[in-house]
PDB file of N, CA and C in Angstrom:
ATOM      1  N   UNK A   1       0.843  -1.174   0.000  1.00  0.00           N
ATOM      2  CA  UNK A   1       0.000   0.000   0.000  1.00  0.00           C
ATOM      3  C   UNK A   1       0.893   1.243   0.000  1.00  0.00           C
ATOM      4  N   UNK A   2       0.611   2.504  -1.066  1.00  0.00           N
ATOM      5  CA  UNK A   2       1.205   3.582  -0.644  1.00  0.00           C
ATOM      6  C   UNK A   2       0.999   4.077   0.459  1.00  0.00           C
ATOM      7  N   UNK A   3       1.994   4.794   0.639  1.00  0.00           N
ATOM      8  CA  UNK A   3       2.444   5.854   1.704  1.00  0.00           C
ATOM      9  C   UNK A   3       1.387   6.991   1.661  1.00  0.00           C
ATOM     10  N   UNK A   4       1.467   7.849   2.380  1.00  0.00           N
ATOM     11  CA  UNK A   4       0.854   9.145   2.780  1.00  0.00           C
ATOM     12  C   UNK A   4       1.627   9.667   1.817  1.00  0.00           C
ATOM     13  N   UNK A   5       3.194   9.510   1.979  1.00  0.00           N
ATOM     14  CA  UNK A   5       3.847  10.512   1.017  1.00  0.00           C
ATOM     15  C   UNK A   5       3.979  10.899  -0.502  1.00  0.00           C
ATOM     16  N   UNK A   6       3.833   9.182  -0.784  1.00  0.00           N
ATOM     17  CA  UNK A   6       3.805   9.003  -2.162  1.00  0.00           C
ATOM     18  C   UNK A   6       2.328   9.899  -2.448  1.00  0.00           C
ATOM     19  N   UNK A   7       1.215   9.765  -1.673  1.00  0.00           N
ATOM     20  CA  UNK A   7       0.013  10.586  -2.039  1.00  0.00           C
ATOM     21  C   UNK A   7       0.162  12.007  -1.976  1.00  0.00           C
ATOM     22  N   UNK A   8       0.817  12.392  -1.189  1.00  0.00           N
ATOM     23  CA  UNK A   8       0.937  13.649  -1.225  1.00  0.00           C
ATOM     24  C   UNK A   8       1.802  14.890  -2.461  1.00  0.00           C
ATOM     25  N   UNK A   9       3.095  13.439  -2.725  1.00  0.00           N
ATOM     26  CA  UNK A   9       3.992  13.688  -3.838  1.00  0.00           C
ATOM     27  C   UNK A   9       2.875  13.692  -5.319  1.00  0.00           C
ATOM     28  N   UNK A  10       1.953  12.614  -5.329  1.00  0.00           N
ATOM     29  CA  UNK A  10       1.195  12.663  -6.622  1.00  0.00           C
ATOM     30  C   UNK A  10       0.705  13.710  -6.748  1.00  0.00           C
ATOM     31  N   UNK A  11      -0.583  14.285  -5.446  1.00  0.00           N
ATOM     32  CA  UNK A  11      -1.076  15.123  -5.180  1.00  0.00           C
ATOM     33  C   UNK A  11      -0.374  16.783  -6.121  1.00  0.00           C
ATOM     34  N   UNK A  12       0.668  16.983  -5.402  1.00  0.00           N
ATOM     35  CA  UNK A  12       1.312  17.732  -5.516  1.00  0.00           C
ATOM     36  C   UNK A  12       1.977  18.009  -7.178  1.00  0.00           C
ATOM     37  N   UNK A  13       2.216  16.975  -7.533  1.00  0.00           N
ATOM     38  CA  UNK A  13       2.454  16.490  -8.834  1.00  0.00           C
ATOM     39  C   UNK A  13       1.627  17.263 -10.107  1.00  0.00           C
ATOM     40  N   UNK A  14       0.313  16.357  -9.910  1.00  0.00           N
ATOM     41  CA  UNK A  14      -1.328  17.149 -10.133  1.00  0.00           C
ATOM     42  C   UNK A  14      -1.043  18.114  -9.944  1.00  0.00           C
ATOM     43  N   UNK A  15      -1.021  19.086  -9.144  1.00  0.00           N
ATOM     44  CA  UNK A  15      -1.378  20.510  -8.950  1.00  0.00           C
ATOM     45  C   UNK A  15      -0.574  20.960  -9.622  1.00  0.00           C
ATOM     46  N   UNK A  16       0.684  21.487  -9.765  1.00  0.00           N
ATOM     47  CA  UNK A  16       2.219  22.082 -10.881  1.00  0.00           C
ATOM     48  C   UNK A  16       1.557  21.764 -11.832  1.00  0.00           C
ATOM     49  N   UNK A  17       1.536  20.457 -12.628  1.00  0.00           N
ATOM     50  CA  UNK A  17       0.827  20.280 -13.907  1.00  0.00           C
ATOM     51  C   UNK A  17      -0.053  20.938 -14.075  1.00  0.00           C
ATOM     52  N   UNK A  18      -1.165  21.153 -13.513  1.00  0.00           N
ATOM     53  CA  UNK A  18      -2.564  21.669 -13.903  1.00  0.00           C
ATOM     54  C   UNK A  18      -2.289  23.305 -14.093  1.00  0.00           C
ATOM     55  N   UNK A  19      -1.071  23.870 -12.911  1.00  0.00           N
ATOM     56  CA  UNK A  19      -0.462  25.488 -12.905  1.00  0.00           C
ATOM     57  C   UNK A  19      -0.212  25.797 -13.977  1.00  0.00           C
ATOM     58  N   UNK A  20       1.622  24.544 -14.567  1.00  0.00           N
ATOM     59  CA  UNK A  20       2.004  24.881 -15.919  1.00  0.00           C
ATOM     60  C   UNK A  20       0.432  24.625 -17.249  1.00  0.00           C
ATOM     61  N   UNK A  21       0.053  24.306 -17.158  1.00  0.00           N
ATOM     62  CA  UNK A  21      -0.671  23.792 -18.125  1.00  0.00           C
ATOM     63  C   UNK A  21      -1.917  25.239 -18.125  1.00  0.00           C
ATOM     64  N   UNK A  22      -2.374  25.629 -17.038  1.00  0.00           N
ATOM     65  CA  UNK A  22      -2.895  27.238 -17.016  1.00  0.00           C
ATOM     66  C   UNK A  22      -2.185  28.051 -17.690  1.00  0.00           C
ATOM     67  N   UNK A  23      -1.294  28.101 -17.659  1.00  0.00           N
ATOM     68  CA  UNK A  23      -0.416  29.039 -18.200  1.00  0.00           C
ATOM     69  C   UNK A  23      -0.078  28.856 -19.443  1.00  0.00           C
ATOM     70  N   UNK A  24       0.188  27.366 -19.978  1.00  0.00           N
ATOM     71  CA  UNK A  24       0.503  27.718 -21.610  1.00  0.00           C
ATOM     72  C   UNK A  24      -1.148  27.596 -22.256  1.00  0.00           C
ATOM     73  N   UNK A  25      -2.128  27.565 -21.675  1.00  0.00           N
ATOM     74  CA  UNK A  25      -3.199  26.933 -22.588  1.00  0.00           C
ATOM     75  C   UNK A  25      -3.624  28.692 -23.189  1.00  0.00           C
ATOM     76  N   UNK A  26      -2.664  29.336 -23.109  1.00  0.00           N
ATOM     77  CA  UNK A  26      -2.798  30.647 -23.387  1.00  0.00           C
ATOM     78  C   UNK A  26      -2.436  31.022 -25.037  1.00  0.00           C
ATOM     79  N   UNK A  27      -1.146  29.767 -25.106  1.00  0.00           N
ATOM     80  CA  UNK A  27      -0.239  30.296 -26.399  1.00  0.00           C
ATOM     81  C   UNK A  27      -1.000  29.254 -27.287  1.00  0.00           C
ATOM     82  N   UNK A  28      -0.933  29.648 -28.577  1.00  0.00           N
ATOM     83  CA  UNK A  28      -1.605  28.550 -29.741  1.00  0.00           C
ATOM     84  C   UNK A  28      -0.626  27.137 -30.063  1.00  0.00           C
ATOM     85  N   UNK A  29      -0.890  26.267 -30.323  1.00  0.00           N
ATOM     86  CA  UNK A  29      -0.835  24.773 -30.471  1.00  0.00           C
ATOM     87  C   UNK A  29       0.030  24.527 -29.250  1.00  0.00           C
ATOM     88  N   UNK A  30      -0.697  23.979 -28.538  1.00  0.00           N
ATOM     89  CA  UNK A  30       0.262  23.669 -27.609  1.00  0.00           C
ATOM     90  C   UNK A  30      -1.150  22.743 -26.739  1.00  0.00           C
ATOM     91  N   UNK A  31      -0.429  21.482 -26.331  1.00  0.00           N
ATOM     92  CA  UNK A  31      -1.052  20.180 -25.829  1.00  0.00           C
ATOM     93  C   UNK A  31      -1.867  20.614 -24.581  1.00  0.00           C
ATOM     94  N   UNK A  32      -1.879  21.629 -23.919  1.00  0.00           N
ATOM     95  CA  UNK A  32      -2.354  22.308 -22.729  1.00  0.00           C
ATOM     96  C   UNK A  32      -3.641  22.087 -22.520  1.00  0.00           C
ATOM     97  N   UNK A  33      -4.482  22.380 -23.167  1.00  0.00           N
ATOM     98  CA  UNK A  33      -6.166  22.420 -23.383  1.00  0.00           C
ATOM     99  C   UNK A  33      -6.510  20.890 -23.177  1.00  0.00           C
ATOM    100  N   UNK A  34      -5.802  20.039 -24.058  1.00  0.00           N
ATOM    101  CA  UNK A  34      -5.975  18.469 -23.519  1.00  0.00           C
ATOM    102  C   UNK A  34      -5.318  18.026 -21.974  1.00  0.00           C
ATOM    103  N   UNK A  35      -4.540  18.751 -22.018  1.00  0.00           N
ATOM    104  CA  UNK A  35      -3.568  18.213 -20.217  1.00  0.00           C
ATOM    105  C   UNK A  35      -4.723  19.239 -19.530  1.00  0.00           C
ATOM    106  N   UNK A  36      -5.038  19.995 -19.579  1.00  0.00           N
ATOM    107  CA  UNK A  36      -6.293  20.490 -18.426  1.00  0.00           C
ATOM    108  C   UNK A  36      -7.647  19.983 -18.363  1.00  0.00           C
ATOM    109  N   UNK A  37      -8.218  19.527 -19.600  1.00  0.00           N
ATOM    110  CA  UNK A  37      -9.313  19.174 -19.474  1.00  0.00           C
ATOM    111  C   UNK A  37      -8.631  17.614 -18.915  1.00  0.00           C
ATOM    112  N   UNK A  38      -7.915  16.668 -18.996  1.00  0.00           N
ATOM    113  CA  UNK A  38      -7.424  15.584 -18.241  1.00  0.00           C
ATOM    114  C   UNK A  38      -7.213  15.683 -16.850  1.00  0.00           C
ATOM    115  N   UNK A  39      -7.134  17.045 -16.898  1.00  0.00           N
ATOM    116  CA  UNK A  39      -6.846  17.041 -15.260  1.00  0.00           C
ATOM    117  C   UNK A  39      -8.051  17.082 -14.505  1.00  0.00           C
ATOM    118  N   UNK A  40      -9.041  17.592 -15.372  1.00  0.00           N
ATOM    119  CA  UNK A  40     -10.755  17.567 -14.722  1.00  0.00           C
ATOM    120  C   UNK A  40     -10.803  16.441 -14.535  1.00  0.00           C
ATOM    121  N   UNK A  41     -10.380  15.056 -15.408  1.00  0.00           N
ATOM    122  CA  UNK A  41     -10.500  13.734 -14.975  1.00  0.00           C
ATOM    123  C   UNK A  41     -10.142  13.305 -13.730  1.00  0.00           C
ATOM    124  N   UNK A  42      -8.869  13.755 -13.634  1.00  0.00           N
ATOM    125  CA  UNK A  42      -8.077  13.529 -12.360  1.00  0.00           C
ATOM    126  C   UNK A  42      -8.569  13.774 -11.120  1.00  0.00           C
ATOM    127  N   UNK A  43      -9.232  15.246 -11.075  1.00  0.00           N
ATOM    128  CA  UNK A  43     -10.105  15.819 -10.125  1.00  0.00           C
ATOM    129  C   UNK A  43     -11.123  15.522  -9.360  1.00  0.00           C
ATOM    130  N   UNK A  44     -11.625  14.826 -10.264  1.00  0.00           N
ATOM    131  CA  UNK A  44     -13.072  13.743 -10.614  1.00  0.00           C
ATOM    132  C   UNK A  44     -13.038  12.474  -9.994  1.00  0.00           C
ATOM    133  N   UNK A  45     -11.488  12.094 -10.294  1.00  0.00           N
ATOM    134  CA  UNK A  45     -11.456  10.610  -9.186  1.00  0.00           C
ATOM    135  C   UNK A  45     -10.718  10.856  -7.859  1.00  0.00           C
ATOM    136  N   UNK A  46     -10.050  12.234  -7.401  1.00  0.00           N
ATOM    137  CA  UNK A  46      -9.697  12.887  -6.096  1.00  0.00           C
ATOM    138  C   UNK A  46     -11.106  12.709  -5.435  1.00  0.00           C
ATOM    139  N   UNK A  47     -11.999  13.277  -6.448  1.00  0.00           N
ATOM    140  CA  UNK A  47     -13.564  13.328  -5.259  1.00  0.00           C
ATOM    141  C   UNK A  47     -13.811  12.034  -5.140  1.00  0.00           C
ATOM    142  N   UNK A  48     -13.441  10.959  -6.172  1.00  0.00           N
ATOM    143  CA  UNK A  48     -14.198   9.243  -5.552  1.00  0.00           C
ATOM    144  C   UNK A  48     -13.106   8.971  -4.339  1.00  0.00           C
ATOM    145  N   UNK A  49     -12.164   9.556  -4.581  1.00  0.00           N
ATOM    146  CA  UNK A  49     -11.515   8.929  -3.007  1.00  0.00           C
ATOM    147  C   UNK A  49     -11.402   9.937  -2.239  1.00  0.00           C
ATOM    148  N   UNK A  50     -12.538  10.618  -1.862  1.00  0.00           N
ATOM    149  CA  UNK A  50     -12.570  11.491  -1.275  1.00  0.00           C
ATOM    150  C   UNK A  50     -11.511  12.213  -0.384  1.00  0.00           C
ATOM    151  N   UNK A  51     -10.421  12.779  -1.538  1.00  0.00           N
ATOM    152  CA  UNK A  51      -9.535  13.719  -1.342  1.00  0.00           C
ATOM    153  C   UNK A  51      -9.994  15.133  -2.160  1.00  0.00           C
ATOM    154  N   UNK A  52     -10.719  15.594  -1.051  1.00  0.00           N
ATOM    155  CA  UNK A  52     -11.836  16.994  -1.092  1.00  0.00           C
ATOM    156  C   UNK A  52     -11.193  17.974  -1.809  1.00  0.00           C
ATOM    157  N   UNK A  53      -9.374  18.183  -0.571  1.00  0.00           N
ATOM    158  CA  UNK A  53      -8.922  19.326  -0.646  1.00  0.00           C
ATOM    159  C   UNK A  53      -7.861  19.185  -2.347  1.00  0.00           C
ATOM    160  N   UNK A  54      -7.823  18.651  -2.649  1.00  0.00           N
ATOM    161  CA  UNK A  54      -6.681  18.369  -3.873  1.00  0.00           C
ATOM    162  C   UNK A  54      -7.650  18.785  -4.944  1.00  0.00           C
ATOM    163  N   UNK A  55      -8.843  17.919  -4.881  1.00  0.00           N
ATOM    164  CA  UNK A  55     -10.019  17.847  -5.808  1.00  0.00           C
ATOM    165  C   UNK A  55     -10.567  19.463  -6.462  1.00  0.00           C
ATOM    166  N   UNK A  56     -10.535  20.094  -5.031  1.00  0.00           N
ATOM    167  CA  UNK A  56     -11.051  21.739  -5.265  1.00  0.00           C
ATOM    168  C   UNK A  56      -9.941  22.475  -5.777  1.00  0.00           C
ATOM    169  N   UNK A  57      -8.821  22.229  -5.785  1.00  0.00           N
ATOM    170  CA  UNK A  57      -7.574  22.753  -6.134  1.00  0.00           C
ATOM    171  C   UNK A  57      -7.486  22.859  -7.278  1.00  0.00           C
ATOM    172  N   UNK A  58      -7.381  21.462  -7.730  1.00  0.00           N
ATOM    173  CA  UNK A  58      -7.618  21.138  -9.435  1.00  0.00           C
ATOM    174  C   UNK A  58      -8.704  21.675  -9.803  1.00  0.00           C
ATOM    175  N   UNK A  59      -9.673  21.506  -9.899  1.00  0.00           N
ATOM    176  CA  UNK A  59     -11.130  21.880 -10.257  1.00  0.00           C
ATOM    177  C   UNK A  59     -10.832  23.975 -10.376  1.00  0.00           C
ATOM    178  N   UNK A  60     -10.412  24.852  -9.385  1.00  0.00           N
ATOM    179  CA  UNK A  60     -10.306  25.601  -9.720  1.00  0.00           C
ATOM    180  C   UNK A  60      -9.132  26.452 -10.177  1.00  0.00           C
ATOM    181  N   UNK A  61      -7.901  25.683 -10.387  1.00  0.00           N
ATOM    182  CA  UNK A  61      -6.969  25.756 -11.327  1.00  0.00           C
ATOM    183  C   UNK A  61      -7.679  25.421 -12.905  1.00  0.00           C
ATOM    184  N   UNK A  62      -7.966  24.738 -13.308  1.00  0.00           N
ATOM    185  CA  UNK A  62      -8.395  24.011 -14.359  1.00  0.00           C
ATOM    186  C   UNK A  62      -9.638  24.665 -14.964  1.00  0.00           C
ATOM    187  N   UNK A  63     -10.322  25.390 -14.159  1.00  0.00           N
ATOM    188  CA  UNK A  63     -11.263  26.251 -14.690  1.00  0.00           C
ATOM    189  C   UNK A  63     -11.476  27.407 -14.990  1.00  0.00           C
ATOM    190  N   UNK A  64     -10.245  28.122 -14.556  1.00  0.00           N
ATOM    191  CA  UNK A  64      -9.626  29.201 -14.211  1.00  0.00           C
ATOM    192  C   UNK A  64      -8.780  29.241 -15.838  1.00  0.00           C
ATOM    193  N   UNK A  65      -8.208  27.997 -16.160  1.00  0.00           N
ATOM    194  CA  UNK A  65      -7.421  28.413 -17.326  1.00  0.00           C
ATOM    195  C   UNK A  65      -8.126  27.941 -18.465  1.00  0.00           C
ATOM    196  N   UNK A  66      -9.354  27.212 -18.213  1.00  0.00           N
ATOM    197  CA  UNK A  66     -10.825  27.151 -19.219  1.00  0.00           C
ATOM    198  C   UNK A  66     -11.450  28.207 -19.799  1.00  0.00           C
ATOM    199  N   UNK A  67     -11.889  29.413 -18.249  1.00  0.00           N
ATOM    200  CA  UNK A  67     -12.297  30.286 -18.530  1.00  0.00           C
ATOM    201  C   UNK A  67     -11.295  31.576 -19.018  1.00  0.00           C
ATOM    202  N   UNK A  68      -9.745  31.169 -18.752  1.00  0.00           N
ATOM    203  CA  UNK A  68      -8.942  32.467 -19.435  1.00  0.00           C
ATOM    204  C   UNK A  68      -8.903  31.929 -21.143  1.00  0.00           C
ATOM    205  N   UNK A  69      -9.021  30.170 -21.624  1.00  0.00           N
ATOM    206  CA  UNK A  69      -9.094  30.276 -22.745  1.00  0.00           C
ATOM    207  C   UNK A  69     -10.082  31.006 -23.566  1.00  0.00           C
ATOM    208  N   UNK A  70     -11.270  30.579 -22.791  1.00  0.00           N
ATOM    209  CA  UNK A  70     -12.755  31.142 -23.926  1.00  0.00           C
ATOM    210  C   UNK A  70     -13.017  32.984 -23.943  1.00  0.00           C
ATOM    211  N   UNK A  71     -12.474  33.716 -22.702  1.00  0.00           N
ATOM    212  CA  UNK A  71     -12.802  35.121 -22.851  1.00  0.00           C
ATOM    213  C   UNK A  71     -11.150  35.632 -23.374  1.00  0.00           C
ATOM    214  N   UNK A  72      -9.967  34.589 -23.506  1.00  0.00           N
ATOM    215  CA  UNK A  72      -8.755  35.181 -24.465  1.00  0.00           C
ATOM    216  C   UNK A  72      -9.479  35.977 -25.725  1.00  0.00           C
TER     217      UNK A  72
END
């Protein structure tokens, strides 16, 4: 069974990704828009194992660089 840490390291993992990935889903062709909307996936199964606080993290990172794509 993992560790606390290893969860926390994934955790953490998730979140940077979902940051960098806010940030380029800004510039044109660039894989970003698919790595964020994946990360809604990710988010999605934080809430089945009810890891609340990671879940809301992602969720409003990820929507945040949704909504800076569509009013760019």
């Amino acid at each position: 069974m993992a560790s606390k840490l290893s969860h926390k390291l994934i955790a953490g993992t998730m979140i940077v990704v979902s940051a960098v990935s806010a940030v380029l889903v800004q510039a044109p062709f660039t894989p970003a828009v698919v790595i964020t909307l994946l990360m809604f996936v990710v988010a999605l199964l934080y809430i089945v194992k009810k890891q609340y606080r990671v879940a809301i993290i992602l969720l409003l990172i990820n929507s945040l660089a949704i909504l800076g794509l569509i009013y760019a």
